[in-house]
N, C-alpha and C. Protein backbone atom coordinates (compact mmCIF):
# COMPACT_ATOMS: atom_id res chain seq x y z
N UNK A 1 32.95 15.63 -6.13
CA UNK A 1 32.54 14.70 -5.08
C UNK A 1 31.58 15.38 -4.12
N UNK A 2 31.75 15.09 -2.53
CA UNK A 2 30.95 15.88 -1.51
C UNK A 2 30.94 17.01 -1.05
N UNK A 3 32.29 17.53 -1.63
CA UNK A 3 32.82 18.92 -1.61
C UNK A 3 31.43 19.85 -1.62
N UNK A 4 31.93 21.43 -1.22
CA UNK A 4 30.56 21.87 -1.34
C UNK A 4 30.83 23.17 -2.69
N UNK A 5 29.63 22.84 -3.33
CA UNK A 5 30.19 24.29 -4.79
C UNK A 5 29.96 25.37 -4.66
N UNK A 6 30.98 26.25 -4.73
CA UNK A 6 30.71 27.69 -4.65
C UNK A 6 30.53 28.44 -5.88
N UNK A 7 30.46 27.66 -7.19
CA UNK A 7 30.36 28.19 -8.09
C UNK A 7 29.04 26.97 -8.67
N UNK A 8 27.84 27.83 -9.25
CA UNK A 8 27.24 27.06 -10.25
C UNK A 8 27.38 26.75 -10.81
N UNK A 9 27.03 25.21 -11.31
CA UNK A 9 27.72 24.18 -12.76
C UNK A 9 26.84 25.15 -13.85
N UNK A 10 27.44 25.42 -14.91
CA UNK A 10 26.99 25.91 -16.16
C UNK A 10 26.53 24.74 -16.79
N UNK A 11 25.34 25.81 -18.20
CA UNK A 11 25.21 25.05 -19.06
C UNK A 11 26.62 24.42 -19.79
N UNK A 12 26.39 23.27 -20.10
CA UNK A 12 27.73 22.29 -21.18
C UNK A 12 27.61 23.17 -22.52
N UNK A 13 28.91 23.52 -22.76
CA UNK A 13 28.96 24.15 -23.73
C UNK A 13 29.53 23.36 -25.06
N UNK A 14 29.48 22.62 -24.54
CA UNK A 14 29.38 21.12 -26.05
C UNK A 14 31.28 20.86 -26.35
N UNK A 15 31.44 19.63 -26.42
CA UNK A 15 32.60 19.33 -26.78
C UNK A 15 33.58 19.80 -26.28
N UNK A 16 33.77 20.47 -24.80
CA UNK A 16 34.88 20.95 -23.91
C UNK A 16 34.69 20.18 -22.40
N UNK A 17 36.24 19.51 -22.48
CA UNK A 17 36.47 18.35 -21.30
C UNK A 17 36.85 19.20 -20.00
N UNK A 18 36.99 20.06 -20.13
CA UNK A 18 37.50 21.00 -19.16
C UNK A 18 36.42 22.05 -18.24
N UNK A 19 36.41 22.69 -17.13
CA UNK A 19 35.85 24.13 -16.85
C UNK A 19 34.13 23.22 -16.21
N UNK A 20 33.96 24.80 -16.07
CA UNK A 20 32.03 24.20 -14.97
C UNK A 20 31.41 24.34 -16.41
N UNK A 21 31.59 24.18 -17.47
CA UNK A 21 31.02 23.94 -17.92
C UNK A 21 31.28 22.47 -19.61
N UNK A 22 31.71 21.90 -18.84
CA UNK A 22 32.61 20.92 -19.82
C UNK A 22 31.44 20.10 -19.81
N UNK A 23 31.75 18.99 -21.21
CA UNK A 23 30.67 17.88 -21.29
C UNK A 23 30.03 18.34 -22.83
N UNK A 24 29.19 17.03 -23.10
CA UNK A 24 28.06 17.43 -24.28
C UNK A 24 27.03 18.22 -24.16
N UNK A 25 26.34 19.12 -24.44
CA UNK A 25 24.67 19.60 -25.11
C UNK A 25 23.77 18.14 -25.49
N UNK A 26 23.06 18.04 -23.99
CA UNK A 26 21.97 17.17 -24.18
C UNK A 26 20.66 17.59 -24.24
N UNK A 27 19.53 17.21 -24.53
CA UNK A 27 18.48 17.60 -24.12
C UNK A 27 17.72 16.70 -23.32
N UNK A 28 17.20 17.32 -22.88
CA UNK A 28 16.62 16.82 -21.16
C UNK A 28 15.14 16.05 -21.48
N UNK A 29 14.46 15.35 -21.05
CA UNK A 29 13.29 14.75 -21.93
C UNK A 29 12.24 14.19 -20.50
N UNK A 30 11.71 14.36 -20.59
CA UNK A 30 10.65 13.39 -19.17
C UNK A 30 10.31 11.76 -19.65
N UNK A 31 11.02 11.32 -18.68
CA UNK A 31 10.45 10.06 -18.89
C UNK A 31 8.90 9.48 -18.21
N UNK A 32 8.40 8.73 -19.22
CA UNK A 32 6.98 7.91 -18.54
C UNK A 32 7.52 7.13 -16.88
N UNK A 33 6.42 7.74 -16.06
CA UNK A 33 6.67 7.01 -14.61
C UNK A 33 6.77 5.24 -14.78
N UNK A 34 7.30 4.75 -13.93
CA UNK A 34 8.08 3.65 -14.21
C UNK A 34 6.39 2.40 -13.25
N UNK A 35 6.08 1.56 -13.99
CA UNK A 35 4.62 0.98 -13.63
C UNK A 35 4.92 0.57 -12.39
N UNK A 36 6.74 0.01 -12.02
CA UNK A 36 7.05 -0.20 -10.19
C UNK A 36 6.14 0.78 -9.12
N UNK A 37 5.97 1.82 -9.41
CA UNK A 37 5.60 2.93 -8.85
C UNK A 37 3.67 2.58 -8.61
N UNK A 38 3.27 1.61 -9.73
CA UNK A 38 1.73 1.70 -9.49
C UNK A 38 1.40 0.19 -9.00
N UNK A 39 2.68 -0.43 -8.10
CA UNK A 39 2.79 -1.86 -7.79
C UNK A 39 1.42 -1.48 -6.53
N UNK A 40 0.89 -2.49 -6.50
CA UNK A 40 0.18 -2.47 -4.88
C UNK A 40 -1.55 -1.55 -4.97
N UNK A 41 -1.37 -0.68 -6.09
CA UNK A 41 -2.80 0.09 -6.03
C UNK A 41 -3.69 -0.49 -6.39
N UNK A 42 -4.94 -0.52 -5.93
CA UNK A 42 -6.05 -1.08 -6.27
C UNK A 42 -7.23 -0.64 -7.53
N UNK A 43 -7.55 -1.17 -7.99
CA UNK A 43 -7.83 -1.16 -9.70
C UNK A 43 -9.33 -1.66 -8.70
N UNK A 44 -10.24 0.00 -9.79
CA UNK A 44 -11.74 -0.50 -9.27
C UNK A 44 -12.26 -1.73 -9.62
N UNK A 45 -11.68 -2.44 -11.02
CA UNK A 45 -12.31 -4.03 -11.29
C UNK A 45 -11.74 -5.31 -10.11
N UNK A 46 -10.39 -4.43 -10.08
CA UNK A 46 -10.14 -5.78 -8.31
C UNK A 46 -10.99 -5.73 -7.75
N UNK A 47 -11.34 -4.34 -7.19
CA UNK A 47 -12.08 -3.71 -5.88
C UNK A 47 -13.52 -4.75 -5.68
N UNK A 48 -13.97 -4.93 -7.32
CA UNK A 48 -15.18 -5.15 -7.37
C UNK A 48 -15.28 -6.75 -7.75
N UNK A 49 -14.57 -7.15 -8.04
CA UNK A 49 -13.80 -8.81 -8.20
C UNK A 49 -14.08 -9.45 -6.36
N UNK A 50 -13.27 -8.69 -5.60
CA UNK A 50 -12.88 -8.91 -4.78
C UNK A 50 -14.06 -9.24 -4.21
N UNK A 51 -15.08 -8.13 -4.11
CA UNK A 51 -16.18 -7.89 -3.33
C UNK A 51 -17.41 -9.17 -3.68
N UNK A 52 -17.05 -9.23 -4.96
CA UNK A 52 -18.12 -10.35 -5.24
C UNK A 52 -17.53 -11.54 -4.95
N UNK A 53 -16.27 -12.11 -4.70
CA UNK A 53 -15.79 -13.59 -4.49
C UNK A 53 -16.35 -13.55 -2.40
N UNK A 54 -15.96 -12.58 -2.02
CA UNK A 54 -16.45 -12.60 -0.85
C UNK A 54 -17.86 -12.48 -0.55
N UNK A 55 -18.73 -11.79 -1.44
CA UNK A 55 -20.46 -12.26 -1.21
C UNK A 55 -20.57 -13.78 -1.26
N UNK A 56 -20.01 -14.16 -2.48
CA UNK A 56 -20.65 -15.85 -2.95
C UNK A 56 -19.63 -16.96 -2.05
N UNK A 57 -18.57 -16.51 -1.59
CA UNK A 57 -17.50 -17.48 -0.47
C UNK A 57 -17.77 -17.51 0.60
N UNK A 58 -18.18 -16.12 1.23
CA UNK A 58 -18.14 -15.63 2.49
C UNK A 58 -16.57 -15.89 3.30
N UNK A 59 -16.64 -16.04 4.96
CA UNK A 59 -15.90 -15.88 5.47
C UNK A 59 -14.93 -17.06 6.02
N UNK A 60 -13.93 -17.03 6.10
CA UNK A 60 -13.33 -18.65 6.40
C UNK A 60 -13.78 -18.41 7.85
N UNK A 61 -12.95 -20.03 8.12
CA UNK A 61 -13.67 -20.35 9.45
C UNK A 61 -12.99 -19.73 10.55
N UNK A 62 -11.28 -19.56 10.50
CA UNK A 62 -10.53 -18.35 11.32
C UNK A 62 -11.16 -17.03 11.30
N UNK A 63 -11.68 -16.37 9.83
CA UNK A 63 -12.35 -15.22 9.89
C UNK A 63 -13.47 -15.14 10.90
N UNK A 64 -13.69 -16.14 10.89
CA UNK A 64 -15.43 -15.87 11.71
C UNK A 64 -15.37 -16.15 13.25
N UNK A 65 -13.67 -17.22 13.50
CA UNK A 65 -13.80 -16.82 15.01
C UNK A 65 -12.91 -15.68 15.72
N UNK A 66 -12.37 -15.05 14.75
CA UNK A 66 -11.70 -13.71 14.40
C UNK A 66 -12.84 -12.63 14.99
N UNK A 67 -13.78 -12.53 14.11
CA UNK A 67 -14.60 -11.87 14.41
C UNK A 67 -15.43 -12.03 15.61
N UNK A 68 -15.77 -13.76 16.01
CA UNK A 68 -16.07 -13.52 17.27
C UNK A 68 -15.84 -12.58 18.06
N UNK A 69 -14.22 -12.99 18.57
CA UNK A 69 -13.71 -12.36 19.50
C UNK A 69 -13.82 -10.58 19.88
N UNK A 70 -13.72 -10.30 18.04
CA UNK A 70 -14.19 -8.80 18.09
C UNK A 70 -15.09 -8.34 18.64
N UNK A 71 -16.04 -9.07 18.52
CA UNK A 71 -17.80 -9.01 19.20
C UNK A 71 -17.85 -9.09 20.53
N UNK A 72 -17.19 -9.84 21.34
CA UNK A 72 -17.09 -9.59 22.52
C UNK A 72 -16.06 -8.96 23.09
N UNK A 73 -15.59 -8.13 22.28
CA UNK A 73 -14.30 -6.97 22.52
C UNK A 73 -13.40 -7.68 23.36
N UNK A 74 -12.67 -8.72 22.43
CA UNK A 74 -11.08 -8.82 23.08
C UNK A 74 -9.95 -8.63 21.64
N UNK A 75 -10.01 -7.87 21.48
CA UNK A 75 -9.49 -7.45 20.65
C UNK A 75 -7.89 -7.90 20.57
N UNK A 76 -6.99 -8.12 21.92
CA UNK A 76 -5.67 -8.10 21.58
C UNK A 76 -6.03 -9.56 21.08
N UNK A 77 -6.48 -10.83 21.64
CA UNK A 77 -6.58 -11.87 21.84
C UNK A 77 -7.15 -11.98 19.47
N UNK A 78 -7.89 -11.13 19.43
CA UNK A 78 -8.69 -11.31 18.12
C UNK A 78 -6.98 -11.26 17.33
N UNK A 79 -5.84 -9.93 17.95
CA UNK A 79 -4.99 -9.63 16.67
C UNK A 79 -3.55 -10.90 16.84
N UNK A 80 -3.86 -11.67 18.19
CA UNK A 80 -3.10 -12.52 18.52
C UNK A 80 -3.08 -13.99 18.00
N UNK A 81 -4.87 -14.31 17.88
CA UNK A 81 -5.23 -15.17 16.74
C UNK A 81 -4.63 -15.36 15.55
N UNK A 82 -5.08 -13.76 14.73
CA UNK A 82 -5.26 -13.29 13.53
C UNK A 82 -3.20 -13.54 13.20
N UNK A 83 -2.65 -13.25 13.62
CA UNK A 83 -1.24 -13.31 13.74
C UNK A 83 -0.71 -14.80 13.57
N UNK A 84 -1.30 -15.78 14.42
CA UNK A 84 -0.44 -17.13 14.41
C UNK A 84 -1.21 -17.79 12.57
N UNK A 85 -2.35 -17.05 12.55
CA UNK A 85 -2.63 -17.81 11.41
C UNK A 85 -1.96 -16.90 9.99
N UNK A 86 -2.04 -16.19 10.19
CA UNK A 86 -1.52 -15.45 9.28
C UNK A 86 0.04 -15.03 8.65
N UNK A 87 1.07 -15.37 10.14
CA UNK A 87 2.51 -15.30 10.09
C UNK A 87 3.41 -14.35 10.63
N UNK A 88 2.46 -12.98 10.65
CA UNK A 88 3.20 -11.97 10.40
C UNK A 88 2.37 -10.74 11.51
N UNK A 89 3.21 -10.29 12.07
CA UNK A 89 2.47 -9.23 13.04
C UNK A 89 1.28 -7.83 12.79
N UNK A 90 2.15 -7.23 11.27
CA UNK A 90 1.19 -6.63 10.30
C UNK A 90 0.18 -7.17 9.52
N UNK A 91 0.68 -8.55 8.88
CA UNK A 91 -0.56 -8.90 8.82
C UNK A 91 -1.95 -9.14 9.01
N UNK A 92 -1.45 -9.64 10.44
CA UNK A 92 -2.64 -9.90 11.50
C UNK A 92 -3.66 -8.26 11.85
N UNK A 93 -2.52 -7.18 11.86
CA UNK A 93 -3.14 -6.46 12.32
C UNK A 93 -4.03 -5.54 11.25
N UNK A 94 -3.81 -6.16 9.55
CA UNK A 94 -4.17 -5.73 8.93
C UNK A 94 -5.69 -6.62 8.72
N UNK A 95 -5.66 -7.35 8.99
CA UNK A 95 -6.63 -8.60 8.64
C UNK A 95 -7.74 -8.18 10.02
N UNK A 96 -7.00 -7.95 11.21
CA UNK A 96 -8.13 -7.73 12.29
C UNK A 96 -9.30 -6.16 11.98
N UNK A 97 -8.26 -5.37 11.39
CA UNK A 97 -8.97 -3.72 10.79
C UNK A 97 -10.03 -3.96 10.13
N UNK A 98 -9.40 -5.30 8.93
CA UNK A 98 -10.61 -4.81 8.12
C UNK A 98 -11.81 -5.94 8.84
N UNK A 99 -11.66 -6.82 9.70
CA UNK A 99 -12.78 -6.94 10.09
C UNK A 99 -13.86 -6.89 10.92
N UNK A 100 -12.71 -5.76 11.48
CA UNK A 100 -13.56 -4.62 12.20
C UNK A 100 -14.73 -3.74 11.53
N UNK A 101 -13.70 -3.48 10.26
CA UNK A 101 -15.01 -2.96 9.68
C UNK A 101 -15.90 -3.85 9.08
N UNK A 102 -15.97 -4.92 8.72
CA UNK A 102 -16.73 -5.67 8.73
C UNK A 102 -18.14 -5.46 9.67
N UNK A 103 -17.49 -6.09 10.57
CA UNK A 103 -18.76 -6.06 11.48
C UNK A 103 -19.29 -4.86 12.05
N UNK A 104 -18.71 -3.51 11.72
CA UNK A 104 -18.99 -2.00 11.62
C UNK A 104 -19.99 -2.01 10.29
N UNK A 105 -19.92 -2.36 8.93
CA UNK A 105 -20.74 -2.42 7.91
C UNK A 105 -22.12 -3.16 8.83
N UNK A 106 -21.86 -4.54 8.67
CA UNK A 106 -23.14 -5.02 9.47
C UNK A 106 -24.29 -4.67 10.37
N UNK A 107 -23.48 -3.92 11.79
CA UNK A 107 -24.24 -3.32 12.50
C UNK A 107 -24.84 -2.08 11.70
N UNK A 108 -24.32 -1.56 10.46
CA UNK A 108 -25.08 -0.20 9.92
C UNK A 108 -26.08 -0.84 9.10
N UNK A 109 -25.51 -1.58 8.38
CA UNK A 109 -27.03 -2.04 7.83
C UNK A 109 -27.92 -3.21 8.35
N UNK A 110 -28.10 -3.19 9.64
CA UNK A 110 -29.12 -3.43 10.95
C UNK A 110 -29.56 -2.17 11.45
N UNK A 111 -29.06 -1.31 11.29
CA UNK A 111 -29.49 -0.25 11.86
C UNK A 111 -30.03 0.74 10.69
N UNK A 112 -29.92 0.79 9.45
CA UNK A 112 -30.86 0.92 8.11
C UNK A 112 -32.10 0.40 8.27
N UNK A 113 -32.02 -1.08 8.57
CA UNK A 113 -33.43 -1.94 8.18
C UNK A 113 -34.26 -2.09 9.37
């Protein structure tokens, strides 16, 4: 149990129920990582899926007065918006980041051309 061991468990010396070293001779094997583990990562064909439904859609109409607000820096008011439409407190605050950078991309390529 939680006890603490003062003796190291031995190798199993096969077919003895008894002693630190009782039990079968198994061999130990690595298993393939389990795909739960690659839930949520982004796959460069999403990345690039993604990017093109948003060139040819553009921005909804919350997005864009979302972004207003960014523009004239009220930012709590932008993640307070972004929140009632969205549900969720992280959400919102995930949705206000990225369109921050949004309009961080924009101003750079105004400032390229």
């Amino acid at each position: 149990s939680n006890m603490p061991r003062h003796i190291a468990i031995q190798e199993p010396q096969g077919n003895v129920a008894y002693g630190l070293a009782k039990g079968y001779k198994t061999q130990a094997y690595d298993k393939a990582p389990k795909i739960s583990r690659r839930k949520g990562k982004q796959s460069k064909r999403t990345n690039m899926i993604r990017s093109v439904i948003r060139e040819v859609a553009g921005f909804a109409p919350y997005e864009k007065r979302c972004m207003e607000l960014l523009r004239v820096s009220k930012d709590k008011r932008a993640l307070k918006y972004c929140k009632k439409k969205l549900g969720t407190h992280t959400r919102g605050k995930r949705k206000r980041e990225e369109l921050m950078n949004v309009i961080q991309d924009q101003k750079r390529a105004q400032a390229a051309n």
